[in-house]
PDB file of N, CA and C in Angstrom:
ATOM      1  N   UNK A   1      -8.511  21.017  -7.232  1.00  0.00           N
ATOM      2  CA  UNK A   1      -9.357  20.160  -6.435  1.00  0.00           C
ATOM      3  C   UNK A   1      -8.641  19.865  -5.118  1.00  0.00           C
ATOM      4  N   UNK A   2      -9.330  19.616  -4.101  1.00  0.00           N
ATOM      5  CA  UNK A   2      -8.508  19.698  -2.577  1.00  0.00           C
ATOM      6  C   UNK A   2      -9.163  18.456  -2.122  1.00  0.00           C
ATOM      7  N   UNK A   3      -8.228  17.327  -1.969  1.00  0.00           N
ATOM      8  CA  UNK A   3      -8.049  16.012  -1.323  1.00  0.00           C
ATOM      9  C   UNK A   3      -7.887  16.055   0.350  1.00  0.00           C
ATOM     10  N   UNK A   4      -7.822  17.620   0.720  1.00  0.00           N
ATOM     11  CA  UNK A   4      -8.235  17.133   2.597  1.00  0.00           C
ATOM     12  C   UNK A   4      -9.093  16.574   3.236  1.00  0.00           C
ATOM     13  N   UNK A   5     -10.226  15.889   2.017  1.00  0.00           N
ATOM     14  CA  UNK A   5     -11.415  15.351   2.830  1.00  0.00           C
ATOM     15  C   UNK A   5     -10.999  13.534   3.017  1.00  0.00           C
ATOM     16  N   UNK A   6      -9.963  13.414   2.309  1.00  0.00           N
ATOM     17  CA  UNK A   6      -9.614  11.970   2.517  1.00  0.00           C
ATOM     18  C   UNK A   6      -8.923  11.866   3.854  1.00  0.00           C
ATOM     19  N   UNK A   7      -9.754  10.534   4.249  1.00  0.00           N
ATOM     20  CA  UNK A   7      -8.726  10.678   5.495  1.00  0.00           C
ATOM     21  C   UNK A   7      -8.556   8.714   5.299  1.00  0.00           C
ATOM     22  N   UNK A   8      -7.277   8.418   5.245  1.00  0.00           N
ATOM     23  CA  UNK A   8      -6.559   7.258   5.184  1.00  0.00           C
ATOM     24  C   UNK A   8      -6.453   6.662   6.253  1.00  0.00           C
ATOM     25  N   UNK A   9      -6.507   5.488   6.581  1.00  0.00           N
ATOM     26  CA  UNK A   9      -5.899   4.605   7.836  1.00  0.00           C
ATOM     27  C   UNK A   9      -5.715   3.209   7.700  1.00  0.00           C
ATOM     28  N   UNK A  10      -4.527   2.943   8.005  1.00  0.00           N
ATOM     29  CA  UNK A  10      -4.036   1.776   7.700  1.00  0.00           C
ATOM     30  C   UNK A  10      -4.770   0.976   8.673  1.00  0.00           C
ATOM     31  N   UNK A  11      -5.741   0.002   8.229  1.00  0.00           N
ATOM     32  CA  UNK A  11      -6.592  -1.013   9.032  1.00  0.00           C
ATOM     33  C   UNK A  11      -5.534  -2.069   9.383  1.00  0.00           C
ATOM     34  N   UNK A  12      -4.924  -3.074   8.769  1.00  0.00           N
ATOM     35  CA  UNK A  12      -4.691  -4.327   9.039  1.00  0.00           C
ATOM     36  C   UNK A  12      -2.994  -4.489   8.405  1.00  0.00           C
ATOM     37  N   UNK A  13      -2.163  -5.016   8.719  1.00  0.00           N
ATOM     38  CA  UNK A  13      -0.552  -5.240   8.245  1.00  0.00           C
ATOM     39  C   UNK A  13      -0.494  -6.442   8.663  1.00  0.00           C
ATOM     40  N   UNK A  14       0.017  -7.335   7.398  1.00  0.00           N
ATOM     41  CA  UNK A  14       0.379  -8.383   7.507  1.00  0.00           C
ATOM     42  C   UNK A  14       1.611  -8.812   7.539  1.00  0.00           C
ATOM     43  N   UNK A  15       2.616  -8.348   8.242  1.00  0.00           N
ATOM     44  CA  UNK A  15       4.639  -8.725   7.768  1.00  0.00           C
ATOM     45  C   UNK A  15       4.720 -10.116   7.149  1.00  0.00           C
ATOM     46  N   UNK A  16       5.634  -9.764   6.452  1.00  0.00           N
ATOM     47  CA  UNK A  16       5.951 -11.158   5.632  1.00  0.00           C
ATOM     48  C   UNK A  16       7.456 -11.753   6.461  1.00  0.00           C
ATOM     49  N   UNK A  17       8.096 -13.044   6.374  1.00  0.00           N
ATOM     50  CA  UNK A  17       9.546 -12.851   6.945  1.00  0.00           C
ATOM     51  C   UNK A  17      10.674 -12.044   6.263  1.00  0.00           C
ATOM     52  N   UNK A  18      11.858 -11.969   7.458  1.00  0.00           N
ATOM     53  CA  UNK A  18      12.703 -11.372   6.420  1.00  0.00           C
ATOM     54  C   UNK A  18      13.531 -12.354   5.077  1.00  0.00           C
ATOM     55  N   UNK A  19      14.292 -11.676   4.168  1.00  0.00           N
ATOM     56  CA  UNK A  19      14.279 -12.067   2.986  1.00  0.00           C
ATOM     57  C   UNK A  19      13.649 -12.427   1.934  1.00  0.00           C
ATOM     58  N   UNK A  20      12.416 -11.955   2.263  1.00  0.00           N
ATOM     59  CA  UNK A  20      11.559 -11.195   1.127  1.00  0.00           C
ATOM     60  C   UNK A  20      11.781 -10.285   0.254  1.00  0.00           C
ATOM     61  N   UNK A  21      11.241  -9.920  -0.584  1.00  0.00           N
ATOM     62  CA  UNK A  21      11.140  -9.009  -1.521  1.00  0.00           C
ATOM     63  C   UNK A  21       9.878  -8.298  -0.829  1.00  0.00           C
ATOM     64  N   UNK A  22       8.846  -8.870  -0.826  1.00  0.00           N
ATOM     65  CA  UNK A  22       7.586  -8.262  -0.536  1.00  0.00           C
ATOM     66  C   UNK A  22       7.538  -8.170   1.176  1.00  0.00           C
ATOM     67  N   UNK A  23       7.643  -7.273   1.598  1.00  0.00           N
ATOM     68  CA  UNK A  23       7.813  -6.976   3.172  1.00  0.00           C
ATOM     69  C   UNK A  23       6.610  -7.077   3.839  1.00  0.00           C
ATOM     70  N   UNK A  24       5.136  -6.847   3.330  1.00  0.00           N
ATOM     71  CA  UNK A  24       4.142  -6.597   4.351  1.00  0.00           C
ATOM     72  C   UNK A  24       2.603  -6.674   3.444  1.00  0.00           C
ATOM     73  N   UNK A  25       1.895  -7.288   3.721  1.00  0.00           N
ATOM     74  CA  UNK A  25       0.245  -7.032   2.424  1.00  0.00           C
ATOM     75  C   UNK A  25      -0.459  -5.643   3.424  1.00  0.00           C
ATOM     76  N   UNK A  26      -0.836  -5.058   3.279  1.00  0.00           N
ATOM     77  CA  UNK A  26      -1.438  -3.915   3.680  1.00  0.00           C
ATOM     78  C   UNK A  26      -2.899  -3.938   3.155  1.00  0.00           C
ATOM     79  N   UNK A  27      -4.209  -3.502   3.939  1.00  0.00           N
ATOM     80  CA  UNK A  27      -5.068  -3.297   3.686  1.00  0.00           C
ATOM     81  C   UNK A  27      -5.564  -1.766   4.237  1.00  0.00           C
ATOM     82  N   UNK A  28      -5.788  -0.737   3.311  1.00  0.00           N
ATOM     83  CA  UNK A  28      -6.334   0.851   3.757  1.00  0.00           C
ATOM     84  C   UNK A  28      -8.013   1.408   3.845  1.00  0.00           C
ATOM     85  N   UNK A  29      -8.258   1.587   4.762  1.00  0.00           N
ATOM     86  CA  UNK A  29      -9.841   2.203   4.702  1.00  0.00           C
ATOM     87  C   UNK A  29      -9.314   3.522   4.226  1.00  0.00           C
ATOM     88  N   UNK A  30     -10.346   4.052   3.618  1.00  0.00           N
ATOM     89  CA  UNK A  30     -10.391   5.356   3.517  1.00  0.00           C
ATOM     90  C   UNK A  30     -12.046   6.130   3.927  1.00  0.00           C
ATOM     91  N   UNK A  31     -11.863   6.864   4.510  1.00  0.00           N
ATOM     92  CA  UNK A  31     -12.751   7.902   4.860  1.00  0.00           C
ATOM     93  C   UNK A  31     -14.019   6.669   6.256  1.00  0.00           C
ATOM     94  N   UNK A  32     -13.064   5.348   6.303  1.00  0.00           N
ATOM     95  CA  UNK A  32     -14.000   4.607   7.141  1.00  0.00           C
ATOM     96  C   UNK A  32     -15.392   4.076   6.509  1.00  0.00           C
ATOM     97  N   UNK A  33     -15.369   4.336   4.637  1.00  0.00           N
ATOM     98  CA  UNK A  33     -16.269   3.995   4.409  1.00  0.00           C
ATOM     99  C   UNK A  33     -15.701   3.190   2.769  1.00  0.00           C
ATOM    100  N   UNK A  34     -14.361   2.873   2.790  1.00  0.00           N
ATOM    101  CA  UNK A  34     -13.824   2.162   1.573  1.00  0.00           C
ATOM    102  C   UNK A  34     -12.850   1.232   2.119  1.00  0.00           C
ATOM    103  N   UNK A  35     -12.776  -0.088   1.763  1.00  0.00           N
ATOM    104  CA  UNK A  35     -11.548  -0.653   1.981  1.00  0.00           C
ATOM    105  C   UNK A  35     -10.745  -0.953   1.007  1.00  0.00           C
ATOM    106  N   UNK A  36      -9.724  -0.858   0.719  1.00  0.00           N
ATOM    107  CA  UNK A  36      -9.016  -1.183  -0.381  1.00  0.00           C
ATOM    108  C   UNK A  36      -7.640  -2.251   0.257  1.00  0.00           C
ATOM    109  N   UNK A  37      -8.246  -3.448   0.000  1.00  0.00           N
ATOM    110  CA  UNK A  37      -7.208  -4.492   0.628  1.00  0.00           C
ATOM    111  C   UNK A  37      -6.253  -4.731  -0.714  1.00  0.00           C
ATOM    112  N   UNK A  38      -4.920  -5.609   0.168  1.00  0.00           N
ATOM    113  CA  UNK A  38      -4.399  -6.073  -1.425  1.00  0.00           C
ATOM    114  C   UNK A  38      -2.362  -5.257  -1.364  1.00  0.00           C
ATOM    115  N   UNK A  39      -2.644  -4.340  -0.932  1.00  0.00           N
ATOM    116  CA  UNK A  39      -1.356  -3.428  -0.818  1.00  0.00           C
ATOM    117  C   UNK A  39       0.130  -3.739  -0.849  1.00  0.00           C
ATOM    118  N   UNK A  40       0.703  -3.731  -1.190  1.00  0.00           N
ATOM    119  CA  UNK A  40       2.152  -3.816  -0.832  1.00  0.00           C
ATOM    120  C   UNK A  40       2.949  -3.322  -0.816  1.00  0.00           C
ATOM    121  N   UNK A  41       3.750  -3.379   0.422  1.00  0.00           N
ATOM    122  CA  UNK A  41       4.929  -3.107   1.014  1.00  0.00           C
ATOM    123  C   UNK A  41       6.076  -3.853   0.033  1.00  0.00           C
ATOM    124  N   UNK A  42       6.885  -3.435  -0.857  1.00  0.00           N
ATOM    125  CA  UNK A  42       8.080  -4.203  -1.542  1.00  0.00           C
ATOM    126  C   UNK A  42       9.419  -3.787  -1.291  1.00  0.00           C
ATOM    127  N   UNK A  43      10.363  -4.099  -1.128  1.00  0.00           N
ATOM    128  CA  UNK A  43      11.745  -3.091  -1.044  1.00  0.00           C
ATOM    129  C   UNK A  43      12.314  -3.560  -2.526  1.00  0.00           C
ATOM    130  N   UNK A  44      12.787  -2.405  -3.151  1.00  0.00           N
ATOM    131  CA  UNK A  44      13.210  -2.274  -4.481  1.00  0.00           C
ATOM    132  C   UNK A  44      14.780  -1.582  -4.578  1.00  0.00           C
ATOM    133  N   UNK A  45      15.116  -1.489  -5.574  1.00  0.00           N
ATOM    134  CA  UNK A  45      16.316  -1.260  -5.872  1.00  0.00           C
ATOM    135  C   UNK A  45      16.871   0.517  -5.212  1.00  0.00           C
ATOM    136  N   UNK A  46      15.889   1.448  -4.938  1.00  0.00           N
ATOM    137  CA  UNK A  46      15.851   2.448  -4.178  1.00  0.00           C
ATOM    138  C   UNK A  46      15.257   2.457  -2.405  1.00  0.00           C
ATOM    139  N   UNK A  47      14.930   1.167  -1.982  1.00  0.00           N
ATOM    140  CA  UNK A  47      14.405   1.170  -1.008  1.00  0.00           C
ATOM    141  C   UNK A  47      12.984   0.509  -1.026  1.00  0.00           C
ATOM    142  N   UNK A  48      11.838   1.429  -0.038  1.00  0.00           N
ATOM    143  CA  UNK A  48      10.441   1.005  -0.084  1.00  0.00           C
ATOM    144  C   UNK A  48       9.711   1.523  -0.799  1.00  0.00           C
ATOM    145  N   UNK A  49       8.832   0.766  -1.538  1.00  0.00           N
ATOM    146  CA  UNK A  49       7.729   1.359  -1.992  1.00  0.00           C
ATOM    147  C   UNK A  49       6.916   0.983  -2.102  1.00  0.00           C
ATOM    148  N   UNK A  50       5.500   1.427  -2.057  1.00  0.00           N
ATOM    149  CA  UNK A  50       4.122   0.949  -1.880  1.00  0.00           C
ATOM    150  C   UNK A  50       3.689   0.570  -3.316  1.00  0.00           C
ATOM    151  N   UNK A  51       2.848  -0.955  -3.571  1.00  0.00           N
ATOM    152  CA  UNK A  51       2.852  -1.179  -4.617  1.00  0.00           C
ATOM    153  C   UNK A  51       1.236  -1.023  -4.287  1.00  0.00           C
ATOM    154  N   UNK A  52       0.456  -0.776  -5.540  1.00  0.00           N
ATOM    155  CA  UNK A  52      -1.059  -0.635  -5.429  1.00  0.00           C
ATOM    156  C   UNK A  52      -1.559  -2.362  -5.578  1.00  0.00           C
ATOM    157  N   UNK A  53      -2.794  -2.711  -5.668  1.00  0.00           N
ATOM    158  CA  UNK A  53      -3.243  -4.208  -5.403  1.00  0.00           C
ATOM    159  C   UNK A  53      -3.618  -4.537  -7.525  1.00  0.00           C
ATOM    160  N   UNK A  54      -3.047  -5.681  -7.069  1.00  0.00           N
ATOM    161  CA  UNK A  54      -2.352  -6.078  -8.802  1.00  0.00           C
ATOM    162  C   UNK A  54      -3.663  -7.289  -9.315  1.00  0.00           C
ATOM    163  N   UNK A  55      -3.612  -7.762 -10.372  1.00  0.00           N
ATOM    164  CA  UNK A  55      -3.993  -9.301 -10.481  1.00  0.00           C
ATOM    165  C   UNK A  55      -3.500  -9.870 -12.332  1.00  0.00           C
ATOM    166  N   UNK A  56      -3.417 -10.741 -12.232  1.00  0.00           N
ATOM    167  CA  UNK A  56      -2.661 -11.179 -13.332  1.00  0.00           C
ATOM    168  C   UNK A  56      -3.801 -11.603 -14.329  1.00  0.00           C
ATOM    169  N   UNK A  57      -3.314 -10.936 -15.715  1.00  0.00           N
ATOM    170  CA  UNK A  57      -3.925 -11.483 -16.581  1.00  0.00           C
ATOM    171  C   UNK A  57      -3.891 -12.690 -17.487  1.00  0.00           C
ATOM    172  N   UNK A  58      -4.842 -13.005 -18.098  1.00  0.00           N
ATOM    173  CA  UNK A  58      -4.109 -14.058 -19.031  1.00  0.00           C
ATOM    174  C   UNK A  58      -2.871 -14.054 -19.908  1.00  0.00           C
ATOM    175  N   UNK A  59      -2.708 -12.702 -19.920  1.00  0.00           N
ATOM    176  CA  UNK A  59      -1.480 -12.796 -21.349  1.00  0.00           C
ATOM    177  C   UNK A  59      -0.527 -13.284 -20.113  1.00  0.00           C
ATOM    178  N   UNK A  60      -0.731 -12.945 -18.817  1.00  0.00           N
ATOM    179  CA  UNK A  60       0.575 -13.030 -17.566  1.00  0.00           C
ATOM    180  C   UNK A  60       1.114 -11.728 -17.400  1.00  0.00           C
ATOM    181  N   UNK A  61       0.473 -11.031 -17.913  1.00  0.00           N
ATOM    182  CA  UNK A  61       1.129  -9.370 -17.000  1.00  0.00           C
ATOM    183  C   UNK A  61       0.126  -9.007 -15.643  1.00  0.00           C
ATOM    184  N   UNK A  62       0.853  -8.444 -15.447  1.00  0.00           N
ATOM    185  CA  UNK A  62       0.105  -7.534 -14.105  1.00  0.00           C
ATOM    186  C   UNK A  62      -0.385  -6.277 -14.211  1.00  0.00           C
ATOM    187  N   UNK A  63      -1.762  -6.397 -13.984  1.00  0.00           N
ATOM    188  CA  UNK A  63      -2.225  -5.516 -13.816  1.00  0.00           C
ATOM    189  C   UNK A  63      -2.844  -4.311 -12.346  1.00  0.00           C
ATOM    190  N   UNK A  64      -2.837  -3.188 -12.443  1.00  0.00           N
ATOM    191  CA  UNK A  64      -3.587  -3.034 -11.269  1.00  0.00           C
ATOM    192  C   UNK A  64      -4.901  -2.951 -11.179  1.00  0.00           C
ATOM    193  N   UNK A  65      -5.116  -3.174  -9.862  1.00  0.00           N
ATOM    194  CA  UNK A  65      -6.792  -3.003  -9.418  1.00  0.00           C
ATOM    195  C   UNK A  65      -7.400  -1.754  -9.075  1.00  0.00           C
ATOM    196  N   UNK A  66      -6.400  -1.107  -8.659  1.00  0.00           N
ATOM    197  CA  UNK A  66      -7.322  -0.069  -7.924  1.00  0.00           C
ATOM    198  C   UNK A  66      -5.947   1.087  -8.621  1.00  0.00           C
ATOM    199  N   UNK A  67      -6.160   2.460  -9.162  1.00  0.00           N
ATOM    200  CA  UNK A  67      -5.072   3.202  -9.256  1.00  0.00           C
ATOM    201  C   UNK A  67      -6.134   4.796  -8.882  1.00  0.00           C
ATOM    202  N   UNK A  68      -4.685   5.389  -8.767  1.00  0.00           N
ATOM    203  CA  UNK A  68      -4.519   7.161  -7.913  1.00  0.00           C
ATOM    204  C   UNK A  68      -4.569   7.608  -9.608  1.00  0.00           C
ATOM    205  N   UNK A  69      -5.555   8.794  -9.946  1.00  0.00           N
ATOM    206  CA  UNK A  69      -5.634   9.688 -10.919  1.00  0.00           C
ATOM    207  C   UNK A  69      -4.568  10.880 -10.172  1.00  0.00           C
ATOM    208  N   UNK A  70      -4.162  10.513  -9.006  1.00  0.00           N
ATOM    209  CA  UNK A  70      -3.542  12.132  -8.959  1.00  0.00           C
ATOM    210  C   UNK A  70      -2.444  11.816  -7.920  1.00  0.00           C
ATOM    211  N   UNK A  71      -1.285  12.316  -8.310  1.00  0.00           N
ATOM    212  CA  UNK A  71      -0.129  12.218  -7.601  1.00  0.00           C
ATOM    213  C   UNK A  71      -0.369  12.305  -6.141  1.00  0.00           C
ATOM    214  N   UNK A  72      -0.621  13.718  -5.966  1.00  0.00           N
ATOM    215  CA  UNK A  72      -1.524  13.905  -4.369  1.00  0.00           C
ATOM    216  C   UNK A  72      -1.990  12.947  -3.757  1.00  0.00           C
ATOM    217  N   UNK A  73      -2.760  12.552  -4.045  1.00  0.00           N
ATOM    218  CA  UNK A  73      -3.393  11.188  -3.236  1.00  0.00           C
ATOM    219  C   UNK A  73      -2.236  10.303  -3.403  1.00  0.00           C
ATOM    220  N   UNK A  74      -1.867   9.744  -3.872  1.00  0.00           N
ATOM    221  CA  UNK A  74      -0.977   8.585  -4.733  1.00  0.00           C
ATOM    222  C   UNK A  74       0.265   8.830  -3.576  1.00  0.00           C
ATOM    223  N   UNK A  75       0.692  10.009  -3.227  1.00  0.00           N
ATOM    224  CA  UNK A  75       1.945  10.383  -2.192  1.00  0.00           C
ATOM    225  C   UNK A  75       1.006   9.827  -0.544  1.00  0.00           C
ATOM    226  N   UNK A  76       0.130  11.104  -0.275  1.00  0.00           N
ATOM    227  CA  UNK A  76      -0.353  10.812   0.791  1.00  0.00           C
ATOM    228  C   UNK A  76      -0.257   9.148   1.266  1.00  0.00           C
ATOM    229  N   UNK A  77      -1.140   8.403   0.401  1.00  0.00           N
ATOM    230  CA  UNK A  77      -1.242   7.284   0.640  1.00  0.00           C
ATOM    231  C   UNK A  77       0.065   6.217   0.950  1.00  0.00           C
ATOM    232  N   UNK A  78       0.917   6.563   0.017  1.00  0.00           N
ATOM    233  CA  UNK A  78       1.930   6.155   0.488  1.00  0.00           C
ATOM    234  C   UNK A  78       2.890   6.231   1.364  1.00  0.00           C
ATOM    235  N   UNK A  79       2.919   7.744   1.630  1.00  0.00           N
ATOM    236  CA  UNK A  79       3.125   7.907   3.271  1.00  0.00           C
ATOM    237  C   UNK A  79       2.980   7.557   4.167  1.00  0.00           C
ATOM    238  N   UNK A  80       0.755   7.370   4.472  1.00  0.00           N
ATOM    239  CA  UNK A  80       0.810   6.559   5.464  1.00  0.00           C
ATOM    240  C   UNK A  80       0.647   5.230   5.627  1.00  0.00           C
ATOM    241  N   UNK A  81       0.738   4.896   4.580  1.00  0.00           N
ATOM    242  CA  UNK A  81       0.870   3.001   4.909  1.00  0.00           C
ATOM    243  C   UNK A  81       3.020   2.552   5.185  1.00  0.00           C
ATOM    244  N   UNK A  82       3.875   3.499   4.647  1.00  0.00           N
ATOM    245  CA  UNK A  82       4.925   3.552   4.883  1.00  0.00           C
ATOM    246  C   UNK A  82       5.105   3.744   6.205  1.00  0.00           C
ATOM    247  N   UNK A  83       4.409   4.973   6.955  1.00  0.00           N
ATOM    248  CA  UNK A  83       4.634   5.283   8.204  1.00  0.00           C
ATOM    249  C   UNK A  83       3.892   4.221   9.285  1.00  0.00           C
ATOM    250  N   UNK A  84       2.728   3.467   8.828  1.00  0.00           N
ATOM    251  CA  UNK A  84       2.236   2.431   9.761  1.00  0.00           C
ATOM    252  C   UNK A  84       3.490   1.237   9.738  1.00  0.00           C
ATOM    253  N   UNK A  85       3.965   1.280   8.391  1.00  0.00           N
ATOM    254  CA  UNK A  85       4.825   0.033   8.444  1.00  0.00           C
ATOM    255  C   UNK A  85       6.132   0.029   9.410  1.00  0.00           C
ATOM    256  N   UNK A  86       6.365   1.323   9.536  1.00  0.00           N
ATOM    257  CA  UNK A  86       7.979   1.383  10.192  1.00  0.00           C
ATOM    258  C   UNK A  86       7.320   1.720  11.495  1.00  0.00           C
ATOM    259  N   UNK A  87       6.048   1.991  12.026  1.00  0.00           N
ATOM    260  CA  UNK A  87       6.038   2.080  13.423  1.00  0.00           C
ATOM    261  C   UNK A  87       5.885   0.205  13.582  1.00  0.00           C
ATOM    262  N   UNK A  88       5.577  -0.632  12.790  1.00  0.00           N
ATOM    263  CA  UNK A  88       5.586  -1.793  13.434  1.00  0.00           C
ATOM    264  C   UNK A  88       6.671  -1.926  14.447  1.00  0.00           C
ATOM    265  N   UNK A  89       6.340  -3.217  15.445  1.00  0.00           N
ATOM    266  CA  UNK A  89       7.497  -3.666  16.213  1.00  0.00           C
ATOM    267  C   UNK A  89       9.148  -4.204  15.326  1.00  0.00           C
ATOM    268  N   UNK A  90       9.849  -4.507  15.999  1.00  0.00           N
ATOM    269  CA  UNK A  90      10.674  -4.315  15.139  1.00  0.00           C
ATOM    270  C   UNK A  90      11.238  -5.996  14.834  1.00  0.00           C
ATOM    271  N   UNK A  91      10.636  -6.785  15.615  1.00  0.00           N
ATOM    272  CA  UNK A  91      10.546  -8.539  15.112  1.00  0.00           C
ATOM    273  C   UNK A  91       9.231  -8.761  13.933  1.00  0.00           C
ATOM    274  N   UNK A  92       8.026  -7.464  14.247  1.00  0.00           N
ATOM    275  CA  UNK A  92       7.567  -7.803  13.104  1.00  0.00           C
ATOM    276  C   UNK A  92       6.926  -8.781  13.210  1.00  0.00           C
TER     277      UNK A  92
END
């Protein structure tokens, strides 16, 4: 199956301050006709990584809202909300 018809764009970045854990909320359109708000930017024990949009259940775990059936997408996407994040300014 061929995912070139997605086309991603990071709509809106919210920076958080520094000494966070959670660096930035991210919201992504896709194809200009989906929004998928909610995103996060986290820095983890390897660096950055894009967390998908979560919500807590009663037991108190986390769950996600929205998930990638396919690595492919799941990379792309994280690419470019990574790459919108580091073109931010650099005060952020």
């Amino acid at each position: 199956m061929s995912f070139n018809v997605l086309d991603f764009k990071v709509v809106k970045i919210h920076c958080l301050p520094e000494g966070n854990r959670i660096k930035a909320f991210v919201d992504l359109g896709v194809n200009d006709l989906l929004l998928i708000k909610g995103l996060r930017i986290v820095r983890g024990n390897k660096g950055l990584f894009v967390s998908m949009p979560q919500e807590q259940g009663k037991n108190e775990r986390w769950y996600e809202r929205v998930r990638c059936l396919s690595k492919e997408v799941e990379g792309r996407i994280h690419q470019k909300v990574l790459e919108a994040y580091k073109a931010q300014p650099v005060g952020r």
